[in-house]
C-alpha atoms as a PDB file:
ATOM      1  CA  UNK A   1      44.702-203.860 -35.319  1.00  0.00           C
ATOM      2  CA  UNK A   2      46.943-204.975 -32.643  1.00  0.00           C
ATOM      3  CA  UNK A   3      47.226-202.577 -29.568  1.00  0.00           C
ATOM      4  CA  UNK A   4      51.056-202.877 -29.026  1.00  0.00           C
ATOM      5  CA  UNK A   5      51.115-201.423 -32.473  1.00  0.00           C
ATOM      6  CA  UNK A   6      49.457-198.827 -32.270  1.00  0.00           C
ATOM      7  CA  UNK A   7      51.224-197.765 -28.954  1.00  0.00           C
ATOM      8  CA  UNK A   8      54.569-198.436 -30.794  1.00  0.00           C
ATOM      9  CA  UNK A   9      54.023-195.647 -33.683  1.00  0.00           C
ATOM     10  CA  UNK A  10      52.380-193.155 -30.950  1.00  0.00           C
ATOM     11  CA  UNK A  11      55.762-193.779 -28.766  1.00  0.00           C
ATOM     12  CA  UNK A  12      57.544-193.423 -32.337  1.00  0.00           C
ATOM     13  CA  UNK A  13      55.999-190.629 -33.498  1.00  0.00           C
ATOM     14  CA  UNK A  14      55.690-188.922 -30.144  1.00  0.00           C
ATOM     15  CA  UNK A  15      60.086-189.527 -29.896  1.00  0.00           C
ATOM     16  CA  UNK A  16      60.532-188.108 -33.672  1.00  0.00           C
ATOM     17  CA  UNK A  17      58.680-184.789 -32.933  1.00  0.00           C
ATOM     18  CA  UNK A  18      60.853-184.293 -29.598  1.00  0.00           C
ATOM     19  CA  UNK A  19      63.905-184.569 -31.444  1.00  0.00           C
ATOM     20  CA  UNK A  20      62.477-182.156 -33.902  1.00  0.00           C
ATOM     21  CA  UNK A  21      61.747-179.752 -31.558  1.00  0.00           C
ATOM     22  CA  UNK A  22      65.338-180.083 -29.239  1.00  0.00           C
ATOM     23  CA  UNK A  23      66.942-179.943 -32.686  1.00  0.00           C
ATOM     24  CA  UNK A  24      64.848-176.574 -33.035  1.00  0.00           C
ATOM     25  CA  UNK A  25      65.893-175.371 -30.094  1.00  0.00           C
ATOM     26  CA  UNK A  26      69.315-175.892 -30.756  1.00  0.00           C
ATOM     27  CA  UNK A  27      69.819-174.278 -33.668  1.00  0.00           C
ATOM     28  CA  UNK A  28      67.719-171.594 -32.787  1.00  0.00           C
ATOM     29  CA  UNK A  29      70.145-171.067 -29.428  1.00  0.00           C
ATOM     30  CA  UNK A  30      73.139-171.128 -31.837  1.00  0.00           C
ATOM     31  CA  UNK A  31      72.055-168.545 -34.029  1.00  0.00           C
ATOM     32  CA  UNK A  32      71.251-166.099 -31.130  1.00  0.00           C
ATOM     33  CA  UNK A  33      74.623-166.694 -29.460  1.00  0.00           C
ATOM     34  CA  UNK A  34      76.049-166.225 -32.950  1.00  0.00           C
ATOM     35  CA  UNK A  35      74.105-162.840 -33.054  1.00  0.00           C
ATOM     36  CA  UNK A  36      75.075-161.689 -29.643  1.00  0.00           C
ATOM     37  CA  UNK A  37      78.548-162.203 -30.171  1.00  0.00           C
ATOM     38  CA  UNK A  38      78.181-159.797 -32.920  1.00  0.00           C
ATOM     39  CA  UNK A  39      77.448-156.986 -30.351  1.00  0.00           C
ATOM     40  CA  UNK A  40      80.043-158.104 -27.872  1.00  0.00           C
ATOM     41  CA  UNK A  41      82.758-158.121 -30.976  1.00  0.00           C
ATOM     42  CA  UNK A  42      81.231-155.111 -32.137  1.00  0.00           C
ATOM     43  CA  UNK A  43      81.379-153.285 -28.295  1.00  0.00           C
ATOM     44  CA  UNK A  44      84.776-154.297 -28.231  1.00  0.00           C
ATOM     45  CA  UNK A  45      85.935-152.831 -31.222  1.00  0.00           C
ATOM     46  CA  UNK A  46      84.223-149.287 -30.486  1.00  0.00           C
ATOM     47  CA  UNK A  47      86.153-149.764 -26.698  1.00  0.00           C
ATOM     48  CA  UNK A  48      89.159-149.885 -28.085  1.00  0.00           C
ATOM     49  CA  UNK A  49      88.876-147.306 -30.599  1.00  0.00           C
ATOM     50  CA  UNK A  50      88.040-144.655 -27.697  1.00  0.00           C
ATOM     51  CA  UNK A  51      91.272-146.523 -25.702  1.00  0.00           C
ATOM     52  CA  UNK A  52      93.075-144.892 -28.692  1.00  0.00           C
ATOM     53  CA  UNK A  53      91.472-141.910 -29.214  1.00  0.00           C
ATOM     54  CA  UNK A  54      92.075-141.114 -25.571  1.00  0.00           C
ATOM     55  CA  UNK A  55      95.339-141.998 -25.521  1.00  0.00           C
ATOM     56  CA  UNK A  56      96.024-139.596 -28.250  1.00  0.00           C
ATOM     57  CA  UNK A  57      94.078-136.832 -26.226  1.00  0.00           C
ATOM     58  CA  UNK A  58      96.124-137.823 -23.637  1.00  0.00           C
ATOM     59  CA  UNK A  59      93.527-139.050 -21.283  1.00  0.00           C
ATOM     60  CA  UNK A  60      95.325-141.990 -20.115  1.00  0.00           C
END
């Protein structure tokens, strides 16, 4: 077999499984953002609800 092909499916194989793995990455990063901004909405929420409840109390 011919060296230069051999080196050409390494480089290709090696350049497939790193776009695997950014791809990974990526979505992986996307879901936990997507996750944490289901806290911060959620923190919000409950901050405003005690703006409120204080408000009727008479706190502020």
């Amino acid at each position: 077999m011919d060296i230069s092909l051999i080196i050409t499916v390494a480089l290709t194989a090696a350049i497939v499984v790193v776009l695997l793995v950014l791809i990974g990455i990526i979505i992986y990063q996307r879901w936990r953002i997507g996750d944490q901004n289901v806290f911060i909405d959620r923190f919000i929420h409950q901050n405003e609800e005690q703006q409120q409840k204080m408000r009727k109390a008479g706190i502020l």
